[in-house]
Protein backbone atom coordinates (compact mmCIF):
# COMPACT_ATOMS: atom_id res chain seq x y z
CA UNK A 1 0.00 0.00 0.00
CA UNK A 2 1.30 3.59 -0.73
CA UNK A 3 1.34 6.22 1.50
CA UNK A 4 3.14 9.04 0.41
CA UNK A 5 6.33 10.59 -2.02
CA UNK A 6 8.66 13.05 -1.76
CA UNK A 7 10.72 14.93 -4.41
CA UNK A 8 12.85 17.59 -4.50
CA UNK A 9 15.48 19.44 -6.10
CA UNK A 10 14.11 16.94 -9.02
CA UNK A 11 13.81 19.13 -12.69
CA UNK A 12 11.25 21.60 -11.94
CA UNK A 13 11.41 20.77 -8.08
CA UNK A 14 13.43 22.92 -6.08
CA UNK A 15 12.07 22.69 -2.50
CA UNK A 16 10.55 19.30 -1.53
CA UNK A 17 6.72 18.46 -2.45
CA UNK A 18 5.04 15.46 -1.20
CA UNK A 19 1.93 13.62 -2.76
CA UNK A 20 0.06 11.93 0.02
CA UNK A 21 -2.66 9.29 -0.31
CA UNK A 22 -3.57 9.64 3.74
CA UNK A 23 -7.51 9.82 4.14
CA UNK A 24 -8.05 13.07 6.21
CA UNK A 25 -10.76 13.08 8.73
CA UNK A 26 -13.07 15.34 6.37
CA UNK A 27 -15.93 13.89 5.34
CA UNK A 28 -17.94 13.95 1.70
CA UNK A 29 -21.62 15.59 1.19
CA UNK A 30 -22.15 11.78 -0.62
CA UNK A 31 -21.00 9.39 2.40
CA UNK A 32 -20.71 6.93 -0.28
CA UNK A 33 -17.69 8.73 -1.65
CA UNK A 34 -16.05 8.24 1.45
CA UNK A 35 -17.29 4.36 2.00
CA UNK A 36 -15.57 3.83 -1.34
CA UNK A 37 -12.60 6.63 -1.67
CA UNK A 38 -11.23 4.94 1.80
CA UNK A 39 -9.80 1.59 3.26
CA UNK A 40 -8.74 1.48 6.91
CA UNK A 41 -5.42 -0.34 7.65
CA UNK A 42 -5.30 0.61 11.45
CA UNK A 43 -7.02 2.75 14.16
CA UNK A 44 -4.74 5.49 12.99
CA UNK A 45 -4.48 4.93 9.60
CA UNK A 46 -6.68 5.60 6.14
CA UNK A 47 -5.83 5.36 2.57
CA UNK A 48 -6.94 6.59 -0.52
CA UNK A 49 -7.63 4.62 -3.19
CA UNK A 50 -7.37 7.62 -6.13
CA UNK A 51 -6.10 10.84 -6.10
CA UNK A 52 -5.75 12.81 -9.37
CA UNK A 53 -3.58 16.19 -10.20
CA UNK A 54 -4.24 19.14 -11.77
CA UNK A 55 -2.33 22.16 -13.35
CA UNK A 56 -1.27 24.13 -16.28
CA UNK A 57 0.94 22.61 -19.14
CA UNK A 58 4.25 23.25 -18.35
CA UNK A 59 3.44 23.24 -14.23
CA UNK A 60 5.98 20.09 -13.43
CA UNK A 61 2.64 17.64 -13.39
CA UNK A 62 4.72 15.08 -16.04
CA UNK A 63 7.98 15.79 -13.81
CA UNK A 64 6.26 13.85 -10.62
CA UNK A 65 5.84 10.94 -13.16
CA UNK A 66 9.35 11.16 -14.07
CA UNK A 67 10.52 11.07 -10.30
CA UNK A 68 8.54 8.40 -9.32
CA UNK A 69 9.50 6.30 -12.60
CA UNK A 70 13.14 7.04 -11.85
CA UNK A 71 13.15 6.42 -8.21
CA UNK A 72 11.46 2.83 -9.17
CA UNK A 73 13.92 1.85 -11.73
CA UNK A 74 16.80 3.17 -9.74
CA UNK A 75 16.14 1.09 -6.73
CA UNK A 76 15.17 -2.11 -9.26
CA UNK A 77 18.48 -1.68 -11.47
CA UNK A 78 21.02 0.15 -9.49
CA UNK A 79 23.25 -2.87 -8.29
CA UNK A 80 23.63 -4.35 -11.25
CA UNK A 81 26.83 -5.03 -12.96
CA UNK A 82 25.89 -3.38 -16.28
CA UNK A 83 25.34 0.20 -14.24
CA UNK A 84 28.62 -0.05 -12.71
CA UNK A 85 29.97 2.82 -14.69
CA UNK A 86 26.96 4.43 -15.29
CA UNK A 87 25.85 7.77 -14.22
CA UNK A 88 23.05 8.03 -12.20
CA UNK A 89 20.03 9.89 -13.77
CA UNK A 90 19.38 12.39 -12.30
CA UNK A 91 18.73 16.46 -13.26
CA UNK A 92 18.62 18.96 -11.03
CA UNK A 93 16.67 22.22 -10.42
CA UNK A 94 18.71 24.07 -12.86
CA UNK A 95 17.11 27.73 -12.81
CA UNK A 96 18.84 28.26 -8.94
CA UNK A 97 22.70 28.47 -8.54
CA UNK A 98 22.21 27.14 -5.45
CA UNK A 99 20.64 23.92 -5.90
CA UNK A 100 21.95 23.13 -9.25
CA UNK A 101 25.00 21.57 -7.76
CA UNK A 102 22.97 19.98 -5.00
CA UNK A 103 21.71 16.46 -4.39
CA UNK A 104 18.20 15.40 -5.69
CA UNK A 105 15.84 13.74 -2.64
CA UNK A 106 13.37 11.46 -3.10
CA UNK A 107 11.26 9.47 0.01
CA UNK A 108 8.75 7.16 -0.57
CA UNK A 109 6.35 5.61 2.39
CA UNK A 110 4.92 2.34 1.94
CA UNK A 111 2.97 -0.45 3.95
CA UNK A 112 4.15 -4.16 3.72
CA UNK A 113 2.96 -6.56 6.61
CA UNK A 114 1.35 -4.34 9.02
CA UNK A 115 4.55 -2.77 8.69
CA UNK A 116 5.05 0.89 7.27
CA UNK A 117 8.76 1.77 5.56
CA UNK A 118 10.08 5.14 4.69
CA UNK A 119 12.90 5.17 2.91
CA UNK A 120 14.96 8.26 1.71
CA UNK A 121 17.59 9.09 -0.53
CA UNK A 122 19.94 11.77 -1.95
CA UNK A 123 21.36 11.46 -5.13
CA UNK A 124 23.62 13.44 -6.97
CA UNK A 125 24.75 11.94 -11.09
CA UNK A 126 28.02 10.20 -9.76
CA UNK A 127 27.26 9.18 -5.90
CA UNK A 128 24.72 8.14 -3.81
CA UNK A 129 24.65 11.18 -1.02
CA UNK A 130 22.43 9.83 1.67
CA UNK A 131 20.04 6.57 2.03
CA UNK A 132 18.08 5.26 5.01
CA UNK A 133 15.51 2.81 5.96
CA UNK A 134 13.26 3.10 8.58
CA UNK A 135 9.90 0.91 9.82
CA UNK A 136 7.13 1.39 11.96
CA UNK A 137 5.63 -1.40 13.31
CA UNK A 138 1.57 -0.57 13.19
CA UNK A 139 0.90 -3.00 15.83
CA UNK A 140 3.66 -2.14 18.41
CA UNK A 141 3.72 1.46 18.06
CA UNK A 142 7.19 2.29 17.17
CA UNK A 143 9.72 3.13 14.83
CA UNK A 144 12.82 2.08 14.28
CA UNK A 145 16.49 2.92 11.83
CA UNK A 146 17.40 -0.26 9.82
CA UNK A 147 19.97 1.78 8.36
CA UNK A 148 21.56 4.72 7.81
CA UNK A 149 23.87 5.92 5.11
CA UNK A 150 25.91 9.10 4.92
CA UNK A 151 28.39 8.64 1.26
CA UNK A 152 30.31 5.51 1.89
CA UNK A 153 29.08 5.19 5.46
CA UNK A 154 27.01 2.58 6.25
CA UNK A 155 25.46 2.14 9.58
CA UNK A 156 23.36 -1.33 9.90
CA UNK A 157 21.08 -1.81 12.81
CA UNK A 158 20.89 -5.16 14.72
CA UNK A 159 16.97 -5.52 13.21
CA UNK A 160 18.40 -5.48 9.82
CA UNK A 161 21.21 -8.36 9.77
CA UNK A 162 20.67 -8.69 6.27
CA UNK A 163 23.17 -5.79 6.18
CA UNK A 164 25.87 -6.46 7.57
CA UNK A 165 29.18 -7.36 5.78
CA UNK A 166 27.52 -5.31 2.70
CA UNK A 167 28.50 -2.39 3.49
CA UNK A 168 32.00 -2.59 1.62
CA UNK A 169 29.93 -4.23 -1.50
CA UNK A 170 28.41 -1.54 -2.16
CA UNK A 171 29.26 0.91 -4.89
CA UNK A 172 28.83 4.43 -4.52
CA UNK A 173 26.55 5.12 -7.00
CA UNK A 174 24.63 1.92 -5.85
CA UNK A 175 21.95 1.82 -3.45
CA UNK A 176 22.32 -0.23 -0.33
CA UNK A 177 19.12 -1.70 -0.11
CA UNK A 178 19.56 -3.05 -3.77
CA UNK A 179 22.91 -4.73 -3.13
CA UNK A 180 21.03 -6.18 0.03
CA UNK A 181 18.40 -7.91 -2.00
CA UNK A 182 20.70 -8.87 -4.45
CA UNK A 183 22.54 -11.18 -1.64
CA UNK A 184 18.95 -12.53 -0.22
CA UNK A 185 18.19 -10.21 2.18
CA UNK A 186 14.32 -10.68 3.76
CA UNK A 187 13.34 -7.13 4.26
CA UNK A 188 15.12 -5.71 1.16
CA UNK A 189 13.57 -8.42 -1.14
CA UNK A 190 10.38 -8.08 -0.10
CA UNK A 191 10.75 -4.06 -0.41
CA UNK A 192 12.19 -4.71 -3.95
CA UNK A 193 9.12 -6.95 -4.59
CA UNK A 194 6.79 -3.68 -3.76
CA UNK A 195 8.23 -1.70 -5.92
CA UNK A 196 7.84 -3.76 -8.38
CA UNK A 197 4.32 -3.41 -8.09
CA UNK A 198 4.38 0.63 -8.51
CA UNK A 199 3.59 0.69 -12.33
CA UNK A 200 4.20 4.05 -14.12
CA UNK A 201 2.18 4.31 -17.69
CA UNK A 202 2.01 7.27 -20.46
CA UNK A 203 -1.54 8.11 -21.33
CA UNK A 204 0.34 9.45 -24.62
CA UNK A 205 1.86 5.97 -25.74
CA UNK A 206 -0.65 2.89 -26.19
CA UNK A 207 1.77 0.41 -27.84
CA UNK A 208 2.84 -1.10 -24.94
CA UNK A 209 0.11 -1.53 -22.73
CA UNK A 210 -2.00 -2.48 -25.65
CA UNK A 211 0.40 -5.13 -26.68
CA UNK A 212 -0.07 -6.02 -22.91
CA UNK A 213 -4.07 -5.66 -23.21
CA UNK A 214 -3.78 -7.96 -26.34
CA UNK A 215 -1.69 -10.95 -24.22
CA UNK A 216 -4.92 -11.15 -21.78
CA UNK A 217 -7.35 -10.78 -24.68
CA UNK A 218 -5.84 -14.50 -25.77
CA UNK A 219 -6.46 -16.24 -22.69
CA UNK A 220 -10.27 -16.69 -21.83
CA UNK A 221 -9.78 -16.21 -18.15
CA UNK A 222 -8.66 -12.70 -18.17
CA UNK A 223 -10.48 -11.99 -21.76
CA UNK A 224 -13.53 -12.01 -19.86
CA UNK A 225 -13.03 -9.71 -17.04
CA UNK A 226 -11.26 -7.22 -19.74
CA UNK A 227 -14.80 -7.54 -21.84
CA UNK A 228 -16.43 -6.30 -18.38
CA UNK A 229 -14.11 -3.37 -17.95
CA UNK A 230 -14.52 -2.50 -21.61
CA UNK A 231 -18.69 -3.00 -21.65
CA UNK A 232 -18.82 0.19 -19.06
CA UNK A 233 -16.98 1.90 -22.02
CA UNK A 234 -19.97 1.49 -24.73
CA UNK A 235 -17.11 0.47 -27.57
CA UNK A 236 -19.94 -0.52 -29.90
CA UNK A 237 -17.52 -3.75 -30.17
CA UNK A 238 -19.05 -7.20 -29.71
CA UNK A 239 -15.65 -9.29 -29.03
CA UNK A 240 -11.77 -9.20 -29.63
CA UNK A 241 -10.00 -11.74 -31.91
CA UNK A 242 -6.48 -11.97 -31.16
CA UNK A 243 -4.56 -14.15 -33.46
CA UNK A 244 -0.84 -14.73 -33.20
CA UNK A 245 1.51 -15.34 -36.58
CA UNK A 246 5.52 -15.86 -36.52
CA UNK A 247 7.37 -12.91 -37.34
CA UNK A 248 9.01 -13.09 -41.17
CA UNK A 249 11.56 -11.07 -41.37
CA UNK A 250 12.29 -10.11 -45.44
CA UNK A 251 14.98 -8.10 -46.98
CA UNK A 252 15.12 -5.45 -50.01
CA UNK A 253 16.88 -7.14 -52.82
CA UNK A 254 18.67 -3.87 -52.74
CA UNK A 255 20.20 -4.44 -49.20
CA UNK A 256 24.07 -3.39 -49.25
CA UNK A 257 25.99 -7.07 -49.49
CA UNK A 258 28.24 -5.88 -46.17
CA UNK A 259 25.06 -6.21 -44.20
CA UNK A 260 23.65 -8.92 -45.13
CA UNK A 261 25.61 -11.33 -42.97
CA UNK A 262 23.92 -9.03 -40.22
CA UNK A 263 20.55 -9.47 -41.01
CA UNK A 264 20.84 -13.28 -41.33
CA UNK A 265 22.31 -13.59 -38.35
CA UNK A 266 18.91 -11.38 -37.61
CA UNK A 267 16.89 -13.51 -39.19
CA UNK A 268 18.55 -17.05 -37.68
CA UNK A 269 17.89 -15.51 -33.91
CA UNK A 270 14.34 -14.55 -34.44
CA UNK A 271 13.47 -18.07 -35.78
CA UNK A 272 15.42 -19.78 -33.04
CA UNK A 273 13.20 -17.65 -30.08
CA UNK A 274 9.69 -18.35 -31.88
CA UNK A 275 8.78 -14.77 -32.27
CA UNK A 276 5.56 -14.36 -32.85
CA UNK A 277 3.79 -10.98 -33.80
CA UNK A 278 -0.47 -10.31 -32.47
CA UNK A 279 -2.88 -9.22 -34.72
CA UNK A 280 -6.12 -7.82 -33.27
CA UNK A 281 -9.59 -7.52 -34.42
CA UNK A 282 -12.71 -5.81 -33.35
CA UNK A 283 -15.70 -8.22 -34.00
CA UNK A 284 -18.77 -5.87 -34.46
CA UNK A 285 -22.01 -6.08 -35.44
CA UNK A 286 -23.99 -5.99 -38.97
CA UNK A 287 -27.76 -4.31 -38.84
CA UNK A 288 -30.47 -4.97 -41.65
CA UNK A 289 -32.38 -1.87 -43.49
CA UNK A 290 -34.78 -1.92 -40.02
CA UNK A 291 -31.79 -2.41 -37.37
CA UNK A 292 -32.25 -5.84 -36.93
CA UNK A 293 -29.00 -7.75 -36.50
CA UNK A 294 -27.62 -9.92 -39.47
CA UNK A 295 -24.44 -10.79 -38.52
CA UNK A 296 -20.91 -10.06 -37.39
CA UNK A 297 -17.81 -8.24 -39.09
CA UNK A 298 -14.10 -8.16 -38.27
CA UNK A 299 -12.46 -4.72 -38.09
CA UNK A 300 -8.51 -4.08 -37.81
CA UNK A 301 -8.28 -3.02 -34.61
CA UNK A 302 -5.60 -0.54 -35.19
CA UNK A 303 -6.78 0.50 -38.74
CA UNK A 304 -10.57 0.74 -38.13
CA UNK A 305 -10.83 1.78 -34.31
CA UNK A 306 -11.07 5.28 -33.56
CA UNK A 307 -7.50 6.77 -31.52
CA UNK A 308 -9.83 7.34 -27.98
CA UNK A 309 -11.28 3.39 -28.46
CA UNK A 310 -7.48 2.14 -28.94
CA UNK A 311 -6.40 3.99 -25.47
CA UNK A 312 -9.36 2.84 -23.80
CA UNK A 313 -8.36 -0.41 -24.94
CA UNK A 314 -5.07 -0.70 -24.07
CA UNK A 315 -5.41 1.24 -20.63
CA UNK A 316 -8.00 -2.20 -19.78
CA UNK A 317 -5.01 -4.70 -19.71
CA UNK A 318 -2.82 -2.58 -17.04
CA UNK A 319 -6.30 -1.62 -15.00
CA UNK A 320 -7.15 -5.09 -14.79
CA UNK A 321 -3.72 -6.25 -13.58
CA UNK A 322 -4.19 -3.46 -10.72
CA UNK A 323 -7.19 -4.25 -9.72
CA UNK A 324 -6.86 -8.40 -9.66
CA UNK A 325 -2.68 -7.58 -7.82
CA UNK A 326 -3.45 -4.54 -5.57
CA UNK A 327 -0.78 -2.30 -7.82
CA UNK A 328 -0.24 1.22 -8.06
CA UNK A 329 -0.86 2.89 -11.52
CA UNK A 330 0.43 6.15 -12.21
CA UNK A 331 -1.26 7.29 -15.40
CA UNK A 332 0.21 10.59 -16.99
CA UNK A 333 -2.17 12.45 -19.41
CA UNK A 334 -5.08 10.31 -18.76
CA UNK A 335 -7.57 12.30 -20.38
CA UNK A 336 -5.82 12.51 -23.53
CA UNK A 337 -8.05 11.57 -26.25
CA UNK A 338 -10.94 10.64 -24.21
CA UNK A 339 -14.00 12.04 -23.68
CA UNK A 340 -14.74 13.25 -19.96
CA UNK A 341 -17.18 10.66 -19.14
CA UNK A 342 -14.65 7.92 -19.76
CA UNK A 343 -12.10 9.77 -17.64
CA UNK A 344 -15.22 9.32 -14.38
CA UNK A 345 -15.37 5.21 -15.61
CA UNK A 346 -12.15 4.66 -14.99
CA UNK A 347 -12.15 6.77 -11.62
CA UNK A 348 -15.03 4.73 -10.71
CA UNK A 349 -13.24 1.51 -11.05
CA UNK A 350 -10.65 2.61 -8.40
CA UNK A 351 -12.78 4.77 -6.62
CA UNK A 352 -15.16 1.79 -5.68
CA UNK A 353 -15.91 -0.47 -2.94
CA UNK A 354 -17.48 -3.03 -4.94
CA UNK A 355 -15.04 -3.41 -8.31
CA UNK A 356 -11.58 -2.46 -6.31
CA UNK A 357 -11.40 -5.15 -3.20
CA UNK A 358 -7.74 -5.51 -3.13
CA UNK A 359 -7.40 -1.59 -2.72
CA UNK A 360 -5.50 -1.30 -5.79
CA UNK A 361 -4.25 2.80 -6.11
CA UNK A 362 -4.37 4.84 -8.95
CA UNK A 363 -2.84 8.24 -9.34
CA UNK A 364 -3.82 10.28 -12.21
CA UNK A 365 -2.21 13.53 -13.92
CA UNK A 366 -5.19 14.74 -15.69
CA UNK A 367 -6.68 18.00 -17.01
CA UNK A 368 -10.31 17.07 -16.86
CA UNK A 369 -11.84 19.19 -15.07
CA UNK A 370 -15.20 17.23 -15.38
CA UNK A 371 -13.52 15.22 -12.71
CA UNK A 372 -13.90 17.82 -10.08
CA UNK A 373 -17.12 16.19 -8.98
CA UNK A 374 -18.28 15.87 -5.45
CA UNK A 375 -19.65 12.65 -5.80
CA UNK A 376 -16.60 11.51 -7.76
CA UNK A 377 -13.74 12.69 -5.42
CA UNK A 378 -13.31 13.81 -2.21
CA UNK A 379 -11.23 17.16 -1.34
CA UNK A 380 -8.54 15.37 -0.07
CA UNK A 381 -8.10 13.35 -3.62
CA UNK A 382 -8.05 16.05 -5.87
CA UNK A 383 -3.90 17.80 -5.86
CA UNK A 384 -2.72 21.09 -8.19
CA UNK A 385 0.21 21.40 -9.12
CA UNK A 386 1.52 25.37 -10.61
CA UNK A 387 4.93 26.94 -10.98
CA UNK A 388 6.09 29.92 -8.33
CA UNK A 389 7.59 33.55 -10.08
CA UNK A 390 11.29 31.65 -9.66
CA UNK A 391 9.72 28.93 -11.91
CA UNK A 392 9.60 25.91 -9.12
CA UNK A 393 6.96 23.35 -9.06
CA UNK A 394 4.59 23.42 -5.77
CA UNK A 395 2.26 20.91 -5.48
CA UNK A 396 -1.15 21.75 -2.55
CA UNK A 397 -4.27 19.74 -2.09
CA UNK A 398 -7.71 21.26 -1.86
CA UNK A 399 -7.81 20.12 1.93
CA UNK A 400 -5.62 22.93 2.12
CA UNK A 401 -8.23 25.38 1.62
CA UNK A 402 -11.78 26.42 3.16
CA UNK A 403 -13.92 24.34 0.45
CA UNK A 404 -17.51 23.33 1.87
CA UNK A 405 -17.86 19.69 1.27
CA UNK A 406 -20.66 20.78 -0.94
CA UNK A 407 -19.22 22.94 -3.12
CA UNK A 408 -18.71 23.35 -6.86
CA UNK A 409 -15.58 22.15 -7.06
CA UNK A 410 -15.28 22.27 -11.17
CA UNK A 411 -16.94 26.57 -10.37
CA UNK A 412 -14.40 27.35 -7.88
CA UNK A 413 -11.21 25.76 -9.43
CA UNK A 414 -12.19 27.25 -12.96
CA UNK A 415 -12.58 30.61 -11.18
CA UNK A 416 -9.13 30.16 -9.36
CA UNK A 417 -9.43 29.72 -6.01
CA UNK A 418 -6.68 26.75 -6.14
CA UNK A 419 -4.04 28.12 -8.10
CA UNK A 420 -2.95 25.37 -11.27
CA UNK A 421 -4.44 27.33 -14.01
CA UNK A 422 -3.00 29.11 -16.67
CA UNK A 423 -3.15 32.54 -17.56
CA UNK A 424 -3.75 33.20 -21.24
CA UNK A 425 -3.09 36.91 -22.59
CA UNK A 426 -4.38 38.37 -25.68
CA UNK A 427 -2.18 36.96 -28.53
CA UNK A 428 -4.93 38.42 -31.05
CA UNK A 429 -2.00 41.33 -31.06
CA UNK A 430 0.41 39.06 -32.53
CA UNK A 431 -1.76 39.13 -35.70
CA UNK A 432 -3.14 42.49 -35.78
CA UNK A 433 -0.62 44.51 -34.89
CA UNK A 434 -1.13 46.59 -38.18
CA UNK A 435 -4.68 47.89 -37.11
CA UNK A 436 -3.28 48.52 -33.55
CA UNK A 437 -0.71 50.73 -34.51
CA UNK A 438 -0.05 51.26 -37.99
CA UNK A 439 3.32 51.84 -39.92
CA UNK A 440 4.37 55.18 -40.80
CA UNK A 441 3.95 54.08 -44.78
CA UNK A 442 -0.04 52.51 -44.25
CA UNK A 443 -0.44 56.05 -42.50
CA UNK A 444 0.07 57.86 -45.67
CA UNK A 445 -2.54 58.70 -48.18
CA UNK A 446 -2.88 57.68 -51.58
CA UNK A 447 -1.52 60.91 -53.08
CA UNK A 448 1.59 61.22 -50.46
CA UNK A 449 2.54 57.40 -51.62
């Protein structure tokens, strides 16, 4: 379960922001909002199961994406032997000469086993600065330092033995809980084995996740639960054929003789791993003169289907994977190319008490504001995210502001009582400059020209 990040000094973050899924102890006009925006893990603490953020283009929404996606892979990859040399990828704040030669933080809190982690590092591109682990135990009450890391310096508490005789293992631009799971350790394993469950998608680029969607459409068990996520959509498509060819790989007679030793040796490896290639079709339906049905047709998906169909499409495969493995999907643009009401559907699915049991999460970067809806979200779920004068990304909830839990929330944020919109001047003057303030020549009459 997530609980909260942390960025800073991260592209367009200079000081730290935090994204928090915490419940606060404000209640919704609609109780059932709450009943289904909420799951209790203790007496102390709620989660959300959605929260979405707002803001201008250019505000830093995409740059929390990036963080998170970085501080994932980071952990996931950086003890391997093929980043020994590497530099760490990281880019600071770069419009402050103070913190452009400063560290990068990121802190992420999590809950695994009753148990709830924070762990915290500093980064610079060539070293890792600072790391440290720490857990709370939910049911005992208390906290306590697994580790603590200052460059080099590694200090490994007795409740992390996993640690010790690692320390001089470690490289400095490695993290020490990677190197730990990489030798077995319990706790670092199973922390790697969470993060691996934080999935970070573009709502920009479908070929992935559609390929994905298209691996569950061939295998009737999952097919069917993706044709009841899709049915809420009203597709107009009756079924999904998914049929799977090997890949031929053919060359132009006119290919240069120097490489053609390359591309058989292409050629050779792609026949020796089976790869195959998936072709899908839409199966719709064929109406007589008076609507009555006659029979079924086969569209190409990707030829025939309209671009908002083949997101919707290929955002079912990673939605149903959250929902069936309690993930956490991080959508970026997830409006793009859809119309608002399919935006709310897939809020719904989260945001529900009957679809979502596992308590799957979803954060969304979105710029619908159709989604400000009080008996869609609650104020605590809805973040904005907006650029100060020194051009540094702050990110603020609406909790933080006097909003009466039966507001307008679409009225007031459109008016600008939260900040994260932009401010559009009159660029009509760009064009008609001429009939503003004409040129000395157009001044003239006819008879002075």
């Amino acid at each position: 379960m997530f609980v909260e990040f942390s960025v800073g000094n991260f592209r367009s973050f200079r000081e730290p922001v935090t994204l928090s899924m915490l419940a606060s102890k404000r209640k919704s006009r609609n109780r059932m909002v709450d009943e289904d925006a909420v799951f209790i893990v203790s007496d102390d603490i709620s989660l959300l199961k959605c929260a979405t953020v707002y803001g201008a283009n250019g505000s830093g929404k995409s740059n929390l994406i990036a963080a998170i996606k970085f501080f994932r892979n980071f952990i996931l990859n950086s003890s391997k032997e093929s980043q020994t040399d590497e530099e760490i990828g990281v880019v600071p704040f770069r419009l402050s000469n103070e913190f452009s030669s400063n560290p990068s933080s990121f802190s992420i809190s999590f809950i695994i086993d009753r148990t709830v982690y924070r762990y915290n590092i500093e980064v610079s591109s060539e070293e890792v600065v600072r790391e440290s682990l720490k857990a709370y135990e939910v049911n005992a009450g208390r906290e306590s330092i697994l580790f603590d890391r200052n460059f080099r310096e590694i200090k490994v508490s007795k409740k992390f033995p996993e640690g010790n005789g690692l320390e001089i293992k470690t490289r400095e631009n490695a993290l020490f809980l990677s190197v730990c799971a990489n030798f077995a350790g319990e706790i670092s394993k199973k922390i790697l084995r969470w993060f691996r469950k934080v999935q970070v998608i573009s709502g920009l680029d479908d070929f992935s996740t559609l390929r994905y969607t298209m691996s569950l459409l061939s295998k009737d068990k999952s097919k069917a639960q993706i044709m009841q996520i899709l049915d809420a959509f009203d597709l107009g498509i009756d079924d999904f054929r998914v049929d799977e060819s090997p890949i031929n790989i053919t060359f132009s007679k006119d290919l240069p003789v120097q490489l053609k030793p390359v591309f058989d040796e292409l050629r050779k490896l792609n026949e020796n791993q089976n790869a195959t290639e998936m072709k899908l079709s839409s199966i719709h339906t064929v109406f007589g003169k008076n609507g009555e049905p006659l029979g079924k047709v086969s569209f190409s998906f990707l030829k025939d289907e309209s671009e908002g169909t083949k997101k919707i499409v290929a955002l079912a495969g990673p939605i149903y994977d959250s929902i069936n493995n309690s993930l956490i999907l991080f959508i970026d643009e997830l409006d793009a190319r859809l119309h608002s009401h399919m935006g709310k559907n897939f809020i719904k699915i989260f945001n529900s008490a009957a679809t979502n049991i596992h308590n799957a999460q979803l954060i969304a970067i979105t710029h619908d504001t159709n989604l400000l809806d009080n008996n869609l979200l609650r104020r605590d779920q809805i973040w904005f995210m907006e650029k100060d004068k020194q051009q540094a990304s702050r990110l603020h909830s609406m909790i933080e502001y006097k909003v009466r839990n039966n507001a307008i929330f679409q009225r007031e944020y459109d008016a600008g009582k939260f900040g994260a919109i932009p401010y559009v001047g009159d660029n009509r003057t760009a064009f008609c400059q001429s009939l503003i303030e004409p040129s000395s020549n157009e001044s003239k009459s006819p008879e002075e020209k």
